[in-house]
Protein backbone atom coordinates (compact mmCIF):
# COMPACT_ATOMS: atom_id res chain seq x y z
CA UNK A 1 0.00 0.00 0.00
CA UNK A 2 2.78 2.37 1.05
CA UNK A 3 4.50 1.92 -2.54
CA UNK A 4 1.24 2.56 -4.19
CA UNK A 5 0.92 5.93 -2.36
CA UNK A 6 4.08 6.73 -3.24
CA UNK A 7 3.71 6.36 -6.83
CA UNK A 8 0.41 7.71 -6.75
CA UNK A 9 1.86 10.91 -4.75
CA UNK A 10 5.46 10.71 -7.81
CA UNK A 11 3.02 11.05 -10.84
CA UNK A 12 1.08 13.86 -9.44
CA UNK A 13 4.44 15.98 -8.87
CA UNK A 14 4.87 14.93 -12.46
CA UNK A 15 1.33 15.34 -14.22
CA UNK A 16 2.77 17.65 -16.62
CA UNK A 17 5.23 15.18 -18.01
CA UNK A 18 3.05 11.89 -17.24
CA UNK A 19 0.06 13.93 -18.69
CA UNK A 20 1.43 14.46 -22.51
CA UNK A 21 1.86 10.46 -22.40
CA UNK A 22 -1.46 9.57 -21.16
CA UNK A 23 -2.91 11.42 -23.88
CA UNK A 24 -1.33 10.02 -26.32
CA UNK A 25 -2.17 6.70 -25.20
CA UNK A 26 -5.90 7.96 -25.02
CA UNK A 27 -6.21 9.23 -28.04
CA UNK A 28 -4.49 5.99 -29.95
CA UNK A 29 -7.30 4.02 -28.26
CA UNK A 30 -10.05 6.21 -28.71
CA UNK A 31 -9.37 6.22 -33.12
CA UNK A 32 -8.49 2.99 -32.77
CA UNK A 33 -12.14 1.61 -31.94
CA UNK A 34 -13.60 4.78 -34.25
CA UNK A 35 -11.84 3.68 -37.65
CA UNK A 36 -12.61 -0.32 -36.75
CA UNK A 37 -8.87 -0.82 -36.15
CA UNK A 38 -7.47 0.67 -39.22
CA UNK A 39 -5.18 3.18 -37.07
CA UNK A 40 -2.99 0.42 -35.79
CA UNK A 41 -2.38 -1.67 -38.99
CA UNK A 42 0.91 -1.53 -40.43
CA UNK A 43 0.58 0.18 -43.08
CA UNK A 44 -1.26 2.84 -41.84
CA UNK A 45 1.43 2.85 -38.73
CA UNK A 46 4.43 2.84 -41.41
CA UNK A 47 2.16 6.00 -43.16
CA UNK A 48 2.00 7.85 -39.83
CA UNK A 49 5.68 7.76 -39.18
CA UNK A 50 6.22 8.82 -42.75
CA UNK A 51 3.98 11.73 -43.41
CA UNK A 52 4.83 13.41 -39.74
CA UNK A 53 8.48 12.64 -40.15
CA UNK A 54 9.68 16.42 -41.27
CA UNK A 55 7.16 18.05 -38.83
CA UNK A 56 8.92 15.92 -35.78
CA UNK A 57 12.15 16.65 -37.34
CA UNK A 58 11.06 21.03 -37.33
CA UNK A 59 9.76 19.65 -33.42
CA UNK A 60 13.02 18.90 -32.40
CA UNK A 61 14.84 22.40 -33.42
CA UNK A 62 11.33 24.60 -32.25
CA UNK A 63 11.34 23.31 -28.80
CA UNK A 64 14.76 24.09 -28.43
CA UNK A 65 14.08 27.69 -29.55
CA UNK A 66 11.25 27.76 -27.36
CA UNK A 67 13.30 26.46 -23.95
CA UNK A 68 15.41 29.71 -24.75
CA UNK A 69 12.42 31.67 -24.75
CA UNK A 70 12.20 32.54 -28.23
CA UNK A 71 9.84 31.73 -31.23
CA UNK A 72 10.65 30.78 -34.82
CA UNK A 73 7.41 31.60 -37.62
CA UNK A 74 9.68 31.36 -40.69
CA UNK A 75 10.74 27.39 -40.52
CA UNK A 76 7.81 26.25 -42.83
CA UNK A 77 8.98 29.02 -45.72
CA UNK A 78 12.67 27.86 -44.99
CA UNK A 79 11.45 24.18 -45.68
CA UNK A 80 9.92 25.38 -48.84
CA UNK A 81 12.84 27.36 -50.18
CA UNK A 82 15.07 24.85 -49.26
CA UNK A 83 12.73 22.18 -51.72
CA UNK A 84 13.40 24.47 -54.37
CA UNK A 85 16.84 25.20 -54.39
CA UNK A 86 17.15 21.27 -53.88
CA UNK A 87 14.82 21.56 -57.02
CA UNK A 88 17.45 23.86 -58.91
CA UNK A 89 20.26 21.72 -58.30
CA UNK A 90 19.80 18.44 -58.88
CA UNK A 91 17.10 18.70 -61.45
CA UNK A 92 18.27 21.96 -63.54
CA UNK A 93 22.19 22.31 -62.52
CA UNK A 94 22.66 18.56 -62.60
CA UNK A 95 23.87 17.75 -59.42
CA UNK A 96 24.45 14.66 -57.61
CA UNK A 97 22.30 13.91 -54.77
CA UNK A 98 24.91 13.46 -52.37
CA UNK A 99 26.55 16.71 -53.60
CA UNK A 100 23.07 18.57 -53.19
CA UNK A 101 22.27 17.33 -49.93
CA UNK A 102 25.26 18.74 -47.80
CA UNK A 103 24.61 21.94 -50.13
CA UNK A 104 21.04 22.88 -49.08
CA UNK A 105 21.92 22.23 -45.63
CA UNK A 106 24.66 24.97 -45.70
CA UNK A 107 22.02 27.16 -47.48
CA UNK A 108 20.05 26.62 -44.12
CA UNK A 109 22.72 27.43 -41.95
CA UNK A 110 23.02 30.60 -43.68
CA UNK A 111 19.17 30.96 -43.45
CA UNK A 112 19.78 30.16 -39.60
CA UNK A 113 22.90 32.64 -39.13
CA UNK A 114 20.84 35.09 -41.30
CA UNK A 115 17.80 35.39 -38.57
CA UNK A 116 20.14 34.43 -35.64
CA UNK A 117 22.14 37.45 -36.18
CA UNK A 118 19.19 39.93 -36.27
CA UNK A 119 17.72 38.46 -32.82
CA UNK A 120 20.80 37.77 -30.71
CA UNK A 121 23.46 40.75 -32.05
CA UNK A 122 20.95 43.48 -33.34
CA UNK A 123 18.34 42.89 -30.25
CA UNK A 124 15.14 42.71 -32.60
CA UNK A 125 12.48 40.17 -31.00
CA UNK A 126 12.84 36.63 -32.30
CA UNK A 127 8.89 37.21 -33.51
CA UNK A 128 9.73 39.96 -35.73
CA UNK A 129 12.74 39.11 -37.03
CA UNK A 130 10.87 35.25 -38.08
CA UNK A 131 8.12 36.95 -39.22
CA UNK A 132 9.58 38.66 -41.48
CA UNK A 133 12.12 35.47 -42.88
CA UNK A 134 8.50 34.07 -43.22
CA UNK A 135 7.28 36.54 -45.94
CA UNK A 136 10.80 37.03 -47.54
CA UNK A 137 11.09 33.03 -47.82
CA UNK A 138 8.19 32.55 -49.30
CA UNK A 139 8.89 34.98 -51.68
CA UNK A 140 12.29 33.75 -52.70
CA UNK A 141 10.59 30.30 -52.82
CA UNK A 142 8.25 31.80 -55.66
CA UNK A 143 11.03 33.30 -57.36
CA UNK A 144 13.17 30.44 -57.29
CA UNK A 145 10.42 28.21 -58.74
CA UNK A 146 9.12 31.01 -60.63
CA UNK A 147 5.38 29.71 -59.88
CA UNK A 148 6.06 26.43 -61.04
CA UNK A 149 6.69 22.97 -60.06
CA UNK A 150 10.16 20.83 -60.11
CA UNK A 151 9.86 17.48 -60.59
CA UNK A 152 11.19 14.30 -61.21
CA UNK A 153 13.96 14.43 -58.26
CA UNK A 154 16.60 11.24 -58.07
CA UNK A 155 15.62 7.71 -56.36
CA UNK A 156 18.38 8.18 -53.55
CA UNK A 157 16.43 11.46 -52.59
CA UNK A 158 13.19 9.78 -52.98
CA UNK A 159 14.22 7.48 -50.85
CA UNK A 160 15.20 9.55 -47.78
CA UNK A 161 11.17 10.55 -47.58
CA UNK A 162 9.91 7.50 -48.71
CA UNK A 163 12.13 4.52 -48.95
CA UNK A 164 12.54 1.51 -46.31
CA UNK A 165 15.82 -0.39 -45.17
CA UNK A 166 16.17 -3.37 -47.31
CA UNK A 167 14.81 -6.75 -46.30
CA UNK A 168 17.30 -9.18 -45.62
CA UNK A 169 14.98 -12.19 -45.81
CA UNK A 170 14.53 -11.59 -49.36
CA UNK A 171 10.87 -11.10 -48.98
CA UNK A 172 10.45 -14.67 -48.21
CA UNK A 173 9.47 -14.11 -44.42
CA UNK A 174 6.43 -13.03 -42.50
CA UNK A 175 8.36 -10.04 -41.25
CA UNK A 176 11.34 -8.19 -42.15
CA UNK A 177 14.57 -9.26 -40.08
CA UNK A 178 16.39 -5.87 -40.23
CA UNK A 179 13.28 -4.45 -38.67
CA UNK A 180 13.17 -7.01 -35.93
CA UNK A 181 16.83 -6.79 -34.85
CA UNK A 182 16.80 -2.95 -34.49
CA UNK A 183 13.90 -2.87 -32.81
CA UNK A 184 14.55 -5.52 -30.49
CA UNK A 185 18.22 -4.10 -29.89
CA UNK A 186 16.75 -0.59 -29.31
CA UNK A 187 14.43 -1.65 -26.64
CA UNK A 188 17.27 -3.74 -25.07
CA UNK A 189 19.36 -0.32 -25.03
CA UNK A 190 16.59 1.53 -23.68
CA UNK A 191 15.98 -0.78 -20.84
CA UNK A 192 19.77 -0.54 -19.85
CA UNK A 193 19.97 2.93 -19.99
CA UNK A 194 17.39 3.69 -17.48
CA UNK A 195 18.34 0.97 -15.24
CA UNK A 196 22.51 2.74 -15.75
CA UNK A 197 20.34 6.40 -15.07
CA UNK A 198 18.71 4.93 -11.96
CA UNK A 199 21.87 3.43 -10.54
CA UNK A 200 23.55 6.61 -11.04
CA UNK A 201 21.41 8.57 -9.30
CA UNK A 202 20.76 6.37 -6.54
CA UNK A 203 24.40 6.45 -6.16
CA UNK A 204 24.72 9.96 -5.35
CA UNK A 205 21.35 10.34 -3.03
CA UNK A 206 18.97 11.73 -6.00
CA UNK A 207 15.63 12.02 -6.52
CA UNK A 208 14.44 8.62 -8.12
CA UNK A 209 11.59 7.08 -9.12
CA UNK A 210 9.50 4.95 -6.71
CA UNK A 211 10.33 1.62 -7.78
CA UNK A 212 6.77 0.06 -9.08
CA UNK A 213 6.68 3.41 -11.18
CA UNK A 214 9.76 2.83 -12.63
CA UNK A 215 9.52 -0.97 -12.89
CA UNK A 216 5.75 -0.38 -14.64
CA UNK A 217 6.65 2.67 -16.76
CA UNK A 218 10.13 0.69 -17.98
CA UNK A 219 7.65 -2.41 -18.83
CA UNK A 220 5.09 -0.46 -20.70
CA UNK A 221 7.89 1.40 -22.46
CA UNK A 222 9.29 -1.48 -23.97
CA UNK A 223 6.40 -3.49 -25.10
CA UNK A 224 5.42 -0.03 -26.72
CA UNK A 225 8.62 -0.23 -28.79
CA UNK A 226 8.70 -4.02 -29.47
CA UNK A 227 4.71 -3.33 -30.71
CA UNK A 228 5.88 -1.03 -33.09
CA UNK A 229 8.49 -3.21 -34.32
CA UNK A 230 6.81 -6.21 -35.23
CA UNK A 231 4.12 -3.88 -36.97
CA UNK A 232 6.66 -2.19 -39.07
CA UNK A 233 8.39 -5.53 -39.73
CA UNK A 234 4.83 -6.74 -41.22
CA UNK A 235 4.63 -4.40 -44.01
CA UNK A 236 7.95 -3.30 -45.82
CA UNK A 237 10.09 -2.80 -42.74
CA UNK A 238 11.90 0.71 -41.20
CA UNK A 239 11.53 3.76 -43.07
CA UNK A 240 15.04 5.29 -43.82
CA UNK A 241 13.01 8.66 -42.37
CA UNK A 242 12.75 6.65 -39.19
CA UNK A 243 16.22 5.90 -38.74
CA UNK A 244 17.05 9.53 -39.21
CA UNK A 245 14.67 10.86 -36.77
CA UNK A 246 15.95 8.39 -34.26
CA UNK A 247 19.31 9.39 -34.70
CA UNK A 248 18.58 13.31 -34.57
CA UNK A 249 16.27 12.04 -31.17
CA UNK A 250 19.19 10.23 -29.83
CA UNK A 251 21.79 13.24 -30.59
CA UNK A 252 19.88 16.13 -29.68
CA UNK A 253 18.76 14.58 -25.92
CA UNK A 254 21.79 13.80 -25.07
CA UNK A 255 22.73 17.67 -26.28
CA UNK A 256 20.06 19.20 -23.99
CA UNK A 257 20.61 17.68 -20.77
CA UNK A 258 25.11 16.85 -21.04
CA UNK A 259 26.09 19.28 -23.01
CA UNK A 260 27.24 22.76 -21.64
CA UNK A 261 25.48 24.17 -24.60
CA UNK A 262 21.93 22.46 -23.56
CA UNK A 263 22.19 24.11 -19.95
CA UNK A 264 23.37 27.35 -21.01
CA UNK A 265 19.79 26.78 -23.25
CA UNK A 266 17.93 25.89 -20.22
CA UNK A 267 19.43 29.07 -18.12
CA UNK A 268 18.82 31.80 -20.87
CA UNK A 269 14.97 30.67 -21.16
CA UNK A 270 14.69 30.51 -17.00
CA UNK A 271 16.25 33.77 -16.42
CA UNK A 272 18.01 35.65 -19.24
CA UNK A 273 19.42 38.01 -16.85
CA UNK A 274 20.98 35.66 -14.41
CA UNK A 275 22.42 34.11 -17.39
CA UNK A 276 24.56 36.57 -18.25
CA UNK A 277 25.64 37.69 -14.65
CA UNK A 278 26.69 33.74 -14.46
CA UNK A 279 28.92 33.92 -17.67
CA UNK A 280 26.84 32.81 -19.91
CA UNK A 281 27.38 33.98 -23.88
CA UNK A 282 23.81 34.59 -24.00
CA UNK A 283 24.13 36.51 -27.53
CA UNK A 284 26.03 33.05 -29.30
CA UNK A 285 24.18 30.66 -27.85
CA UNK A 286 21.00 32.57 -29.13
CA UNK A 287 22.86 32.59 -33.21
CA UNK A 288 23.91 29.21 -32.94
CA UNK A 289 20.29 28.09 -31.93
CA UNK A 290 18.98 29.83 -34.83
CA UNK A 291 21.53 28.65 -37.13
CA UNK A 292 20.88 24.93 -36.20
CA UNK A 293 17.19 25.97 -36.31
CA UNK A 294 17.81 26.35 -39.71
CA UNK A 295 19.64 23.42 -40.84
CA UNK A 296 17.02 21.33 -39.50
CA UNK A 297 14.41 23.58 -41.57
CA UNK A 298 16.23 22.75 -44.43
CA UNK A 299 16.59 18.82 -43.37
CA UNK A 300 12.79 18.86 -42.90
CA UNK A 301 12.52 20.31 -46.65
CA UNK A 302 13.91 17.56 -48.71
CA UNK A 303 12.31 15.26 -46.78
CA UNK A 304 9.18 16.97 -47.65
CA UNK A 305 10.41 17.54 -51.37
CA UNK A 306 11.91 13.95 -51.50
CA UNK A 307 8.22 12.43 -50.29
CA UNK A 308 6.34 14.57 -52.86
CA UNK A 309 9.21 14.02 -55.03
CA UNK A 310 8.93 17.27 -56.58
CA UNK A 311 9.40 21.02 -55.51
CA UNK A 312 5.96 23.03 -55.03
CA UNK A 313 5.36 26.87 -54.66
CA UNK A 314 3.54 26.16 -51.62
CA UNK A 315 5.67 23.41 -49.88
CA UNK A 316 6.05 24.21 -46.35
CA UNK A 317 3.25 26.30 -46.02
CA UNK A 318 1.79 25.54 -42.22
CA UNK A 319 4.53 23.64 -40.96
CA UNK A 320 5.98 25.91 -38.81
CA UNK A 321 2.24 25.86 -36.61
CA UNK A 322 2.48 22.25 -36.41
CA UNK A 323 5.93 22.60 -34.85
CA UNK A 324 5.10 25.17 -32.56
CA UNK A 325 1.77 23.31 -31.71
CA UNK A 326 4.00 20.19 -31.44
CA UNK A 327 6.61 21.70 -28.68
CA UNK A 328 3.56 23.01 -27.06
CA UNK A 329 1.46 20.19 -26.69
CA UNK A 330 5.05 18.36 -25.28
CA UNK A 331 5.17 20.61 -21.92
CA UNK A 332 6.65 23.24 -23.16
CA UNK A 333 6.51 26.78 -21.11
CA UNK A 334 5.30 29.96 -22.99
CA UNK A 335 7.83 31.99 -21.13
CA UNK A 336 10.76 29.61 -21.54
CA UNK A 337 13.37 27.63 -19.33
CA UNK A 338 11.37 24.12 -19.94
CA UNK A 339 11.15 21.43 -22.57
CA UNK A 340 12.55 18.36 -24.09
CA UNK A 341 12.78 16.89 -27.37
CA UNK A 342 11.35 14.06 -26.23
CA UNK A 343 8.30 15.70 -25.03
CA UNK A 344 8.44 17.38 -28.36
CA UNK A 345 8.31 13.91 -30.03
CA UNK A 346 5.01 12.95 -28.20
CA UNK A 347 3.56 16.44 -29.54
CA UNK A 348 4.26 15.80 -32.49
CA UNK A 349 2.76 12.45 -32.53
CA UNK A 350 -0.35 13.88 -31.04
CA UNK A 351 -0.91 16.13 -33.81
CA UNK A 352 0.04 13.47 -35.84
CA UNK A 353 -2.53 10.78 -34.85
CA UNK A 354 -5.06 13.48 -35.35
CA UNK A 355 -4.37 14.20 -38.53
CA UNK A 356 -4.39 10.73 -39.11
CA UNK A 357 -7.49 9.59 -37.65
CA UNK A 358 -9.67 12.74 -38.87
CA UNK A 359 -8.76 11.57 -41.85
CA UNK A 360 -9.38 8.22 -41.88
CA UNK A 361 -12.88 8.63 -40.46
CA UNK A 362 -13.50 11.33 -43.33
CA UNK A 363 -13.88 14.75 -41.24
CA UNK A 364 -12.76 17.41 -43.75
CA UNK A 365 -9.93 20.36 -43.05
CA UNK A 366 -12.36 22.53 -41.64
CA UNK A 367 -13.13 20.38 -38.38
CA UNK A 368 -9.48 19.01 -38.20
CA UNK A 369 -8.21 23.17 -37.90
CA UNK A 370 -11.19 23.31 -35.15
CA UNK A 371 -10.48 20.12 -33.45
CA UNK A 372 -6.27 20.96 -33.42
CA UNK A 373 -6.84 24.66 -32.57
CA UNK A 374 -9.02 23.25 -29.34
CA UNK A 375 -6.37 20.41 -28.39
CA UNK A 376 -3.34 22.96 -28.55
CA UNK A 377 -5.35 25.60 -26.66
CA UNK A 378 -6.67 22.88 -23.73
CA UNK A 379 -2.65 21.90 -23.37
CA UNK A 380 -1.43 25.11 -22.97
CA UNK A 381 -4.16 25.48 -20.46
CA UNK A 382 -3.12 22.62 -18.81
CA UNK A 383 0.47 23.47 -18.42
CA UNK A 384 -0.74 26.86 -16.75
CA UNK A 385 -3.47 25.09 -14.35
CA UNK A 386 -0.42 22.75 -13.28
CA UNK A 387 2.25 25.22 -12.66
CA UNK A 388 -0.32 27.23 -10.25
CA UNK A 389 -1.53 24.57 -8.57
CA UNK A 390 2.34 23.57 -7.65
CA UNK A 391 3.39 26.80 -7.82
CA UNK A 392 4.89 27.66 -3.58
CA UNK A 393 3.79 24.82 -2.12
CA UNK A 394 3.88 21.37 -4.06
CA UNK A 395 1.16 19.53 -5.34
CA UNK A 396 -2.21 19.62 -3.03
CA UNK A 397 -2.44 15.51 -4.26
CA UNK A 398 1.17 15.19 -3.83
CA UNK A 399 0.31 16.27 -0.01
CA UNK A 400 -2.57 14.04 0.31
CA UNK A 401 -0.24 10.80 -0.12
CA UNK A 402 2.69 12.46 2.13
CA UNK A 403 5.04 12.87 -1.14
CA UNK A 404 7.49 15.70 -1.20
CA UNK A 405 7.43 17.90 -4.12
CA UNK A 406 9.33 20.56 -2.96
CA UNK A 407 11.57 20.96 -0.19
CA UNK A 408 11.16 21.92 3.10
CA UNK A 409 11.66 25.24 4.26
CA UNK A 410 14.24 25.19 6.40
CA UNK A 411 13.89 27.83 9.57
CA UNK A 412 17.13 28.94 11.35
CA UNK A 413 17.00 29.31 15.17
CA UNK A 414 16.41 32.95 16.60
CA UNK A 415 17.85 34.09 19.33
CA UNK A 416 15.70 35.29 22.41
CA UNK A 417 14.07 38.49 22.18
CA UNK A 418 15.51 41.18 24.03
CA UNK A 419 13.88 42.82 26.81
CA UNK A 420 13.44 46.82 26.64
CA UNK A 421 15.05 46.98 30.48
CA UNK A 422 18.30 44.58 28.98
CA UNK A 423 18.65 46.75 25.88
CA UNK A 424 18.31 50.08 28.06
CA UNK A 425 21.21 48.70 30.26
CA UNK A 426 23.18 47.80 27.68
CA UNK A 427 26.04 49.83 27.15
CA UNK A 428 26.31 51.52 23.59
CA UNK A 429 29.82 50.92 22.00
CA UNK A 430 31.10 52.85 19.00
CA UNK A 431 34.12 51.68 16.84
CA UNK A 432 36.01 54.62 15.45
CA UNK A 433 37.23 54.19 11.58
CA UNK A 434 40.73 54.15 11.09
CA UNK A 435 42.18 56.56 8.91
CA UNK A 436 43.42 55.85 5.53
């Protein structure tokens, strides 16, 4: 019973992180029974991953830019213009995909270094100065096109935003093998990690998850991941998207909470002021978030382009919401100083399972706007409702099961008041200053 209350009394110090997970899980089930099990078949599963893949990717750099208290409007334009000068090159210049590739990037950085420049150097406001890169991005985009499509691109492109790992079996197996051993060895590494990250901080007297929480969230985890597996391994296997996304997942976590650059993030966001008294280069970390903002803009836009396989006017247009809405919807704070890409992830699946489902059961574009406008709007909310109800004092359910959520205040001993007769008595001594 005791180890019940106390994981009872650990998620409710946590309902902002547990929350984001719960809903997913919620709203998996609840399409699941509406479209008659067509959400969860393998196909459909291998679609999802696909068609959100460049708006998770955009997820990854916006909540970063958000932690730091900023905002980015410009990233869907950036995708776009990026598709076209992709476009340009290897279908009117010639170029070789792997010559193009490593080229549009660079022409994000310099998008990136562009915008980072104005907001961190010249002090404009990182609304403005995106706003703006959206409407001159979009332009270029028209101009580069010059209001026309680009199309056919090369397979190897194709293949980053559509293609799948090849199948070792041949095709003469149930499921693809590839798909099976990565999987399998993925949850395997997951599993060890957080039993090395528990050990760790048990060894130096952290804060740690009761153990049935850990022990059932660990459990649940994996099965999650093995579940996926076996139903990508029962169509055509992993998406090469896939394997980027995990890699950019993997990199960019382990960038935001050991890096000196992801806590220098973290500080500017909680208190841009204190920042700087503490050392902090507030100004470069600011351009270099911008600058990586944009490379993964561009990355997002030829896997866009590379899906479509061909180079629209009007590629990109929306994305950067979606992003936004996806960092949102994964805890993080309008004013800054909180976030994680992996919270960013689960946003972005959100939005993607909507998408998904509304579609599936036939609802047009007006309702899905409505329904998506409502969910981002009822997490913000959330996140507000759970900081005041935490805010000074821990969480009033947290109390109810006897869990700390914030420490005690600690109260120093006072000496004895004095009496007016001692302090009448008491002789007055004055120290002369010595002169200099």
């Amino acid at each position: 019973m005791s180890a019940l209350r106390e994981s009872l009394g650990f998620l409710t110090s946590r309902l902002r992180q547990v929350g984001i997970f719960v809903a997913l899980i919620l709203i998996v089930l609840l399409f699941q029974v509406l479209t008659d099990g067509i959400l969860l078949q393998p196909q459909n599963v291998s679609n999802l991953v696909v068609q959100n893949s460049y708006i998770l990717i955009l997820a990854i750099g916006m909540v970063m830019v958000i932690i730091a208290g900023h905002i980015d409007l410009s990233v869907g334009s950036v995708a776009g213009f990026i598709g076209a000068v992709a476009g340009v090159m290897m279908v009117h210049w010639g170029w070789a995909w792997w010559l193009a590739i490593p080229a549009c990037l660079l022409v994000g950085a310099l998008v990136g270094a562009w915008q980072g420049y104005w907001i961190a150097y010249v002090g404009i406001p990182a609304f403005i100065v995106t706003l703006a890169g959206m409407l001159i991005f979009r332009g270029l985009t028209l101009i580069t096109l010059k209001n026309q499509q680009i199309t056919p691109f090369p397979s190897e492109l194709r293949a980053l935003g559509g293609g799948f790992l090849p199948d070792i079996s041949g095709g003469t197996s149930v499921l693809e093998w590839l798909t099976v051993i990565l999987g399998v060895g993925a949850t395997l590494a997951l599993v060890i990690q957080a039993l090395k990250e528990r050990r760790i901080r048990k060894k130096f007297d952290l804060e740690n998850e009761p153990m049935a929480w850990f022990a059932t969230k660990t459990t649940f985890v994996a099965l999650l991941m093995l579940t996926i597996t076996f139903l990508l391994a029962s169509y055509r296997g992993t998406p090469i998207v896939l394997i980027v996304l995990a890699v950019l997942v993997i990199v960019y976590t382990a960038l935001m909470n050991n890096s000196v650059f992801g806590r220098h993030v973290y500080a500017i966001g909680g208190n841009l002021h204190a920042a700087e008294l503490s050392g902090v280069k507030t100004k470069a970390v600011t351009f270099r978030l911008f600058v990586n903002m944009g490379v993964l803009a561009a990355l997002a836009g030829l896997v866009f382009t590379a899906r479509l396989n061909s180079a629209q006017p009007a590629g990109g247009t929306g994305f950067e919401l979606d992003a936004i809405a996806a960092a949102f919807i994964g805890g993080a704070a309008v004013q800054g100083g909180i976030g994680t890409v992996a919270g960013a992830m689960i946003g972005g699946l959100i939005m993607g399972v909507l998408n998904n489902g509304m579609s599936i059961l036939g609802l047009g574009t007006d309702y899905q706007q409505l329904i998506k406008g409502l969910v981002l709007l009822l997490a913000v909310g959330f996140d507000i409702f759970n900081k005041n109800r935490t805010g000074g004092g821990g969480s009033s359910i947290g109390k109810k099961f006897k869990f700390r959520t914030t420490p005690p205040a600690t109260t120093e001993s006072k000496p004895p008041a004095e009496s007016k007769t001692e302090a009448k008595d008491r002789p007055v001594t004055v120290s002369a200053a010595k002169p200099e």
